[in-house]
N, C-alpha and C. Protein backbone atom coordinates (compact mmCIF):
# COMPACT_ATOMS: atom_id res chain seq x y z
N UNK A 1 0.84 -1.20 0.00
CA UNK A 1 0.00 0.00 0.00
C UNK A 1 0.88 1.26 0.00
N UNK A 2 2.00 0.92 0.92
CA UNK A 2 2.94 2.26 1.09
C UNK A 2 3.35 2.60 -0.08
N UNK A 3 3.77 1.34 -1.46
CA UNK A 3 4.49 1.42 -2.45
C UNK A 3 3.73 2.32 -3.37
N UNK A 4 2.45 1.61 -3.35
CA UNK A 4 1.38 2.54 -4.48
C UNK A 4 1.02 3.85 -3.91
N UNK A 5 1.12 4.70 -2.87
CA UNK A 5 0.75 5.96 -2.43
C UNK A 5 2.46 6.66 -2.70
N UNK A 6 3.09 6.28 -2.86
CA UNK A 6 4.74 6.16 -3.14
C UNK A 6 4.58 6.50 -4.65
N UNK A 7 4.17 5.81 -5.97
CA UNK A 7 3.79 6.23 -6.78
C UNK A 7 3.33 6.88 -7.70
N UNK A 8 1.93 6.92 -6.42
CA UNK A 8 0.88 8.04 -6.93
C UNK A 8 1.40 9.82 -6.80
N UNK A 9 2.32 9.54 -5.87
CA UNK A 9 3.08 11.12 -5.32
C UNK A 9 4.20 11.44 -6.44
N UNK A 10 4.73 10.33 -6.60
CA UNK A 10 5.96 10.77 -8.12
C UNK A 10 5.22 11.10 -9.43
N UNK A 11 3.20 10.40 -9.49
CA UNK A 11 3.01 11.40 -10.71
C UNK A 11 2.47 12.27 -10.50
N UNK A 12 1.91 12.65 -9.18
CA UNK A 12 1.13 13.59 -8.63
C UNK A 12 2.80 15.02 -9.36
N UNK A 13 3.22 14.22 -8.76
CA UNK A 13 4.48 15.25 -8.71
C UNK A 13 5.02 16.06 -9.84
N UNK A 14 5.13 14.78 -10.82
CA UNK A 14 5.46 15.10 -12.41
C UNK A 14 4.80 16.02 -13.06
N UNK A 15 3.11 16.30 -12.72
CA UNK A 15 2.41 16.51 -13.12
C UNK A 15 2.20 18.19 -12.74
N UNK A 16 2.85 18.32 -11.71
CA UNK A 16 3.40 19.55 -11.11
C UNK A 16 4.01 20.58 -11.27
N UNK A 17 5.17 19.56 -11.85
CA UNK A 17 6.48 20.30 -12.30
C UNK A 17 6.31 21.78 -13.42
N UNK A 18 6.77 23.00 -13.12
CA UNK A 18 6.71 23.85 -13.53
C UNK A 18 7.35 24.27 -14.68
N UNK A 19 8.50 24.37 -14.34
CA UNK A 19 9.65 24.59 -15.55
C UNK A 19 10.72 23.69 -15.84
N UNK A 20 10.72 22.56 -14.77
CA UNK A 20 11.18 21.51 -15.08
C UNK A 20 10.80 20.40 -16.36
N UNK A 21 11.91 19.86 -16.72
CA UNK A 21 11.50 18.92 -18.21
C UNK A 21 11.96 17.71 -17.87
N UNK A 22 10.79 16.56 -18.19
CA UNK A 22 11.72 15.20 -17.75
C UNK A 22 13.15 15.03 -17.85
N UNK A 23 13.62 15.78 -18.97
CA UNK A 23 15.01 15.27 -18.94
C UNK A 23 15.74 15.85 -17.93
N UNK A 24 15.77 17.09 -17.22
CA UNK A 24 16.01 17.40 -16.17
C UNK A 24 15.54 16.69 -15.01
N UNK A 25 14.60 16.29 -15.17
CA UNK A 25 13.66 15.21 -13.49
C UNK A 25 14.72 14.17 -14.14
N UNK A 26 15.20 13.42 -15.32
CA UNK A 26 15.68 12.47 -15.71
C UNK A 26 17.31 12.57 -15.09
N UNK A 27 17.79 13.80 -15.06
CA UNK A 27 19.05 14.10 -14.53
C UNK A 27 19.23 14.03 -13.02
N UNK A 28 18.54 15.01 -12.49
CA UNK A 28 18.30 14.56 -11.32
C UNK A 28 18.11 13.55 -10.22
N UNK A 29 17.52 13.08 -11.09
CA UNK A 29 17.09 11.24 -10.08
C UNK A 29 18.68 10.13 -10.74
N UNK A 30 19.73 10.61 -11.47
CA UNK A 30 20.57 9.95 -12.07
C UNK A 30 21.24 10.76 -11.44
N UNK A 31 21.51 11.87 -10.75
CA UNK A 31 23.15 12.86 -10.98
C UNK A 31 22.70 12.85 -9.38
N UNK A 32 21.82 13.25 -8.27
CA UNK A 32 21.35 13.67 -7.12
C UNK A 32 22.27 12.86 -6.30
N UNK A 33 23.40 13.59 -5.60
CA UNK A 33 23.58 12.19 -4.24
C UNK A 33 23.13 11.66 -3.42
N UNK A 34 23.20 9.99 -3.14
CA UNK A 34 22.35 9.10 -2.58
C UNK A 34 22.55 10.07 -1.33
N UNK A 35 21.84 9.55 -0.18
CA UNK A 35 22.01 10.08 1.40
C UNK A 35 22.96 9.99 1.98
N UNK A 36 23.44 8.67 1.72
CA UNK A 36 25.11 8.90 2.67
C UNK A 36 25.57 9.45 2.13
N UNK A 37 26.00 10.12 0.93
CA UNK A 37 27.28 11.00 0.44
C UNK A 37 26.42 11.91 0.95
N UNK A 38 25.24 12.60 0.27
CA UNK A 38 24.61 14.03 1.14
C UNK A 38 25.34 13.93 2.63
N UNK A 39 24.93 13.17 3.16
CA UNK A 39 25.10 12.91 4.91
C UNK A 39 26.70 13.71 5.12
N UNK A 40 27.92 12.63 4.55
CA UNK A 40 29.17 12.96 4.42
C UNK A 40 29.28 14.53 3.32
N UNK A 41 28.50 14.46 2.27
CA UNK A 41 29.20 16.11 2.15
C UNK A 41 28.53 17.51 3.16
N UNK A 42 27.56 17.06 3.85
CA UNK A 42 27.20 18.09 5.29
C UNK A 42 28.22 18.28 6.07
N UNK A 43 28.68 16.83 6.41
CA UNK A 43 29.92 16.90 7.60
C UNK A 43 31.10 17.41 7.04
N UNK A 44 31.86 17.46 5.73
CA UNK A 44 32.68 17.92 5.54
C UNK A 44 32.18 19.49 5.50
N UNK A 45 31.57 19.74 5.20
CA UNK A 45 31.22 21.39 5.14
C UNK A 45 30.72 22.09 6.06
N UNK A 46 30.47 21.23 7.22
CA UNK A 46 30.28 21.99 8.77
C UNK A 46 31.67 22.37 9.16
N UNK A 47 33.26 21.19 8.67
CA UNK A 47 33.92 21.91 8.77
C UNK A 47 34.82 23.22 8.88
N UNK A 48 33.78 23.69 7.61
CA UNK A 48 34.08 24.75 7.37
C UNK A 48 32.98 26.08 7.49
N UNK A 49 32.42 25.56 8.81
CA UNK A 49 31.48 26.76 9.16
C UNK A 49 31.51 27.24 10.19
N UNK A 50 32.80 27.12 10.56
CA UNK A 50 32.99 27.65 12.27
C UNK A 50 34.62 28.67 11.80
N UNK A 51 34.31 29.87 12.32
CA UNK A 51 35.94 30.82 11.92
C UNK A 51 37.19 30.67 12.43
N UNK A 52 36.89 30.03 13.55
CA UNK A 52 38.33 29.46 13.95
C UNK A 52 38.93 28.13 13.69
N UNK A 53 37.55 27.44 12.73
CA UNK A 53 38.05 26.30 12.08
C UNK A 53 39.06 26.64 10.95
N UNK A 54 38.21 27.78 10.25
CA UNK A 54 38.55 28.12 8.89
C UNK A 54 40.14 29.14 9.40
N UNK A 55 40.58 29.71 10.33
CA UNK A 55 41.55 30.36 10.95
C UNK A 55 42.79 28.77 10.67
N UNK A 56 42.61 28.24 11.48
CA UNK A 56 43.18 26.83 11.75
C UNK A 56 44.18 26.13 10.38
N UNK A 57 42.30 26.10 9.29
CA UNK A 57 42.74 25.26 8.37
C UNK A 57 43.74 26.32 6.65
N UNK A 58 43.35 27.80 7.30
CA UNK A 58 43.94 28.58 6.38
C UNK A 58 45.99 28.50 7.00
N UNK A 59 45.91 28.11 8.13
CA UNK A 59 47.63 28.03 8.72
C UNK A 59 48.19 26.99 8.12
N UNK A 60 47.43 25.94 8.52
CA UNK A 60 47.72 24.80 8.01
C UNK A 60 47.65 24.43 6.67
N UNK A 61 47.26 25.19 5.80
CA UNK A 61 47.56 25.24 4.42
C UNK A 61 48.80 25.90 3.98
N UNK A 62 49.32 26.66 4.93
CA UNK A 62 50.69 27.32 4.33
C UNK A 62 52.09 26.13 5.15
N UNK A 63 51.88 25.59 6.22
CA UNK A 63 52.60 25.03 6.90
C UNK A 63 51.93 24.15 7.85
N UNK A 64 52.76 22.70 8.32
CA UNK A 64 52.61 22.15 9.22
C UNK A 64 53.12 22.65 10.24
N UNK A 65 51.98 22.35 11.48
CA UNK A 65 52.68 23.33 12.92
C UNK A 65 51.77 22.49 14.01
N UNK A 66 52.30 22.40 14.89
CA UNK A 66 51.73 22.06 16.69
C UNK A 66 51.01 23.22 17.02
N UNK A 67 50.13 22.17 18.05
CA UNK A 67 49.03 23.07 18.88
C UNK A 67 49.58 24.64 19.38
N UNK A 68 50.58 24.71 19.77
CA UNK A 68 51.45 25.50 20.60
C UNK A 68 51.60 26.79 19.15
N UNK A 69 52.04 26.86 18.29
CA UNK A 69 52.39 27.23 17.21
C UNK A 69 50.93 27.99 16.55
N UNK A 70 50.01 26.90 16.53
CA UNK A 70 48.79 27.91 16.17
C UNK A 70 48.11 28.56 17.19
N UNK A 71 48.24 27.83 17.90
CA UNK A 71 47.81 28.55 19.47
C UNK A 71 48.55 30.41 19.60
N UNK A 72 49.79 30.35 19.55
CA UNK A 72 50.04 31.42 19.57
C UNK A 72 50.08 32.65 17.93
N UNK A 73 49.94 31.48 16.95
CA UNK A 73 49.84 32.54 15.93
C UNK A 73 48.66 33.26 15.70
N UNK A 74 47.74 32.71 15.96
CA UNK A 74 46.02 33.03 16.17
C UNK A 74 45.65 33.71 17.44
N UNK A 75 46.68 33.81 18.23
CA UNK A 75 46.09 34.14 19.53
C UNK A 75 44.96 33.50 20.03
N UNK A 76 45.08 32.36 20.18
CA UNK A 76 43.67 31.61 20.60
C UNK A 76 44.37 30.73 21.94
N UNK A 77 43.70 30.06 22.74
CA UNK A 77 44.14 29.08 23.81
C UNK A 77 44.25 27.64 23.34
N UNK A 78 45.10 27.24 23.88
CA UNK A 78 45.84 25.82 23.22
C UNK A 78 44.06 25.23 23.44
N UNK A 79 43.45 25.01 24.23
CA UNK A 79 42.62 23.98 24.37
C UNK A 79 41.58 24.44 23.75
N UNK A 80 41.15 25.52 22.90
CA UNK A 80 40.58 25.61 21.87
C UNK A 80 40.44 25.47 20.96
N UNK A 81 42.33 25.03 20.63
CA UNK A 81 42.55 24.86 19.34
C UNK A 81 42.54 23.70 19.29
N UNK A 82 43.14 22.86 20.51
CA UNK A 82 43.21 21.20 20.46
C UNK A 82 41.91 20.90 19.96
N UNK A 83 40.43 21.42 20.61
CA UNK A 83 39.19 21.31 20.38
C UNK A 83 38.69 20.97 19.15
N UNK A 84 39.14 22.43 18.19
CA UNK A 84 38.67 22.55 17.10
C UNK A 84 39.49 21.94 15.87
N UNK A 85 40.82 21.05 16.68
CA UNK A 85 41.58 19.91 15.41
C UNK A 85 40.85 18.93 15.45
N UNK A 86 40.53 18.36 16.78
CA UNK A 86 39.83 17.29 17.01
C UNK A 86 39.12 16.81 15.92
N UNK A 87 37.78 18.00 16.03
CA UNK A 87 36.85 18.04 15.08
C UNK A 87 37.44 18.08 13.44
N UNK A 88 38.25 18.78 13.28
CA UNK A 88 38.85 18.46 12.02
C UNK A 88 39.39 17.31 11.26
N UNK A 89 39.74 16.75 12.58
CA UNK A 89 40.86 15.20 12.45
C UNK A 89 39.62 14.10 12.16
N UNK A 90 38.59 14.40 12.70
CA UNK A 90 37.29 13.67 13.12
C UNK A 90 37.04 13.91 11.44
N UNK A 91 37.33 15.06 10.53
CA UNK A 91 36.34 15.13 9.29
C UNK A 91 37.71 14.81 8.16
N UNK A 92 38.28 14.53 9.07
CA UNK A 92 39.65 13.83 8.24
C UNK A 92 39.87 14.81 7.12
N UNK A 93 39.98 16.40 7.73
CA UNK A 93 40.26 17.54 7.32
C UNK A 93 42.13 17.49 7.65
N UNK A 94 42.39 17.18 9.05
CA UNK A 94 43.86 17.12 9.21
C UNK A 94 44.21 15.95 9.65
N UNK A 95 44.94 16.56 9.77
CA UNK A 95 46.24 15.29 9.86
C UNK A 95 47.40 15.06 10.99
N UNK A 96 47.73 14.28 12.06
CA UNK A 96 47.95 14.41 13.14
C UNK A 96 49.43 13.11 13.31
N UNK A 97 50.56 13.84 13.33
CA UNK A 97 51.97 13.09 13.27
C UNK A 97 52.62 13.53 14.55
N UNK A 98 52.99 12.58 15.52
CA UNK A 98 53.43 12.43 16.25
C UNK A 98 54.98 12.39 16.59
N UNK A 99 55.80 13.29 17.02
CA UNK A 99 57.53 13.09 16.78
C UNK A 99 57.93 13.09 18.13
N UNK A 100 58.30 12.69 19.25
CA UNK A 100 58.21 12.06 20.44
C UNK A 100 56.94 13.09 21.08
N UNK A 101 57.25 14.16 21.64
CA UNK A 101 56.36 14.81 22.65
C UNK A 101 55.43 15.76 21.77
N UNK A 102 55.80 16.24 20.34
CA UNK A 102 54.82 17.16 19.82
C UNK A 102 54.39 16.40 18.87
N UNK A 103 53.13 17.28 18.68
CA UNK A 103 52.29 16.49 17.37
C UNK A 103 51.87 17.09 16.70
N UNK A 104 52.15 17.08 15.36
CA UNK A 104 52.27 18.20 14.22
C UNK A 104 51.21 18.00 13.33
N UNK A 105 50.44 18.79 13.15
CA UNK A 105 49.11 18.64 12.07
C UNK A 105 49.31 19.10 10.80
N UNK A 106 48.66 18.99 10.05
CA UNK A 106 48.62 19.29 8.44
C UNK A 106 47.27 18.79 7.60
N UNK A 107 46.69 19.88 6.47
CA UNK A 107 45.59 18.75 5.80
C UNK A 107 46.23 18.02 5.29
N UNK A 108 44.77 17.07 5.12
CA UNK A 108 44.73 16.05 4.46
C UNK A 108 45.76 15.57 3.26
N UNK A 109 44.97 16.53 2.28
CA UNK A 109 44.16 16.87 0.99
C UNK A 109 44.98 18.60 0.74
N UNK A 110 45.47 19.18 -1.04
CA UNK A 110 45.75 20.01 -1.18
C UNK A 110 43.85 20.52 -1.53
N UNK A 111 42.94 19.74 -1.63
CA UNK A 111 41.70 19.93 -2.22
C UNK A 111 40.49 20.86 -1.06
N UNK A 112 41.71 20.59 0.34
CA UNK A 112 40.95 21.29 1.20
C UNK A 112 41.56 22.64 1.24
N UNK A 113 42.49 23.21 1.08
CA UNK A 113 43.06 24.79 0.09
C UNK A 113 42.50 24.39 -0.80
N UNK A 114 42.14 23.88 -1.17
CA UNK A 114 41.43 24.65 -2.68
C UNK A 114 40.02 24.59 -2.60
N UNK A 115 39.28 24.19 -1.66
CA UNK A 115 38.19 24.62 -1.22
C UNK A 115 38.20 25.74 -0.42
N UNK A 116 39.07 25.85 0.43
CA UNK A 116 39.05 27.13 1.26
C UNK A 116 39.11 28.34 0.29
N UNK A 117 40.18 28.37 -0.58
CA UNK A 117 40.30 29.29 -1.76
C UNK A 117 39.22 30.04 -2.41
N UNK A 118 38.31 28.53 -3.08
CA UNK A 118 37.05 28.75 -3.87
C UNK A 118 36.13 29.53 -3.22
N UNK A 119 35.80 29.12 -1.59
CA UNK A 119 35.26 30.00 -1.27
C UNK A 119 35.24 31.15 -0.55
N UNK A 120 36.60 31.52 -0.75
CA UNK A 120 37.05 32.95 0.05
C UNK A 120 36.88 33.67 -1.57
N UNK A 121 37.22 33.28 -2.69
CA UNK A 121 36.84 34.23 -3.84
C UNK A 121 35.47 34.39 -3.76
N UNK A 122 34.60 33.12 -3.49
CA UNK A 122 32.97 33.25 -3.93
C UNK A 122 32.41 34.33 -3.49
N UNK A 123 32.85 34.47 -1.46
CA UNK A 123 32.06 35.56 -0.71
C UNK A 123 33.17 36.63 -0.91
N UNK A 124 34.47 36.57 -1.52
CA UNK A 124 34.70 38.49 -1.61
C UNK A 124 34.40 38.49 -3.22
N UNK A 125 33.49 38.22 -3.94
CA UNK A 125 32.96 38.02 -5.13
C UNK A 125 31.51 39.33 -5.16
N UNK A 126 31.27 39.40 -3.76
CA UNK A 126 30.11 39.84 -2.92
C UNK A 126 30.53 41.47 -2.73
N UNK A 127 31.78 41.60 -2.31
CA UNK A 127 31.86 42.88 -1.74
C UNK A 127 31.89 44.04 -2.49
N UNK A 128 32.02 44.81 -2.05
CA UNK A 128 31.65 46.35 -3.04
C UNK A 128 32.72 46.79 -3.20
């Protein structure tokens, strides 16, 4: 029963469509990401919605450096910053190497500068 009211809503739907053309509804239902990638491209891009993430991951695009190192180049407190690698390391944004007592981060990915990039042009794309 669920399947056929399931149905009836995709032609209810079709039938709807404004300026859309099947071949576009045809693209869509072929090109749209399934849920887990949606799911995973949210989490990578929450990464980048916090400013002292984006502070963090703009250092670490020019150089690898310890907590201590961004801590004081940012003027921020070590345990804020430990905080906000965490979460980074967690989105497998950085990268975390161990040399006896310090532990040196870095991205991933050169693709995460070049996302940061893309969208520091997009929003000063904006300004007057």
């Amino acid at each position: 029963h669920k399947r056929k009211n399931q149905l009836i809503n995709e032609k209810d739907m079709e039938e709807k469509l404004l300026t859309a053309t099947p071949k576009v509804k045809d693209d869509i239902d072929k090109f749209l990401p399934n849920k887990k990638v949606l799911e995973k491209l949210a989490n990578h891009f929450y990464s980048f919605s916090d400013p002292t993430r984006l502070k963090i991951i703009s250092c670490l695009s020019l150089s690898k450096m310890c907590v201590g190192d961004i801590s004081t180049l940012l003027k921020l407190n070590q345990t804020t910053v430990s905080h906000q690698l965490k979460i980074l390391k967690s989105q497998n944004i950085v990268t975390a190497v161990r040399t006896g007592k310090i532990i040196t981060y870095g991205l991933t990915n050169k693709l995460i500068d070049d996302t940061l990039l893309i969208g520091a042009n997009f929003v000063s794309s904006f300004s007057a």
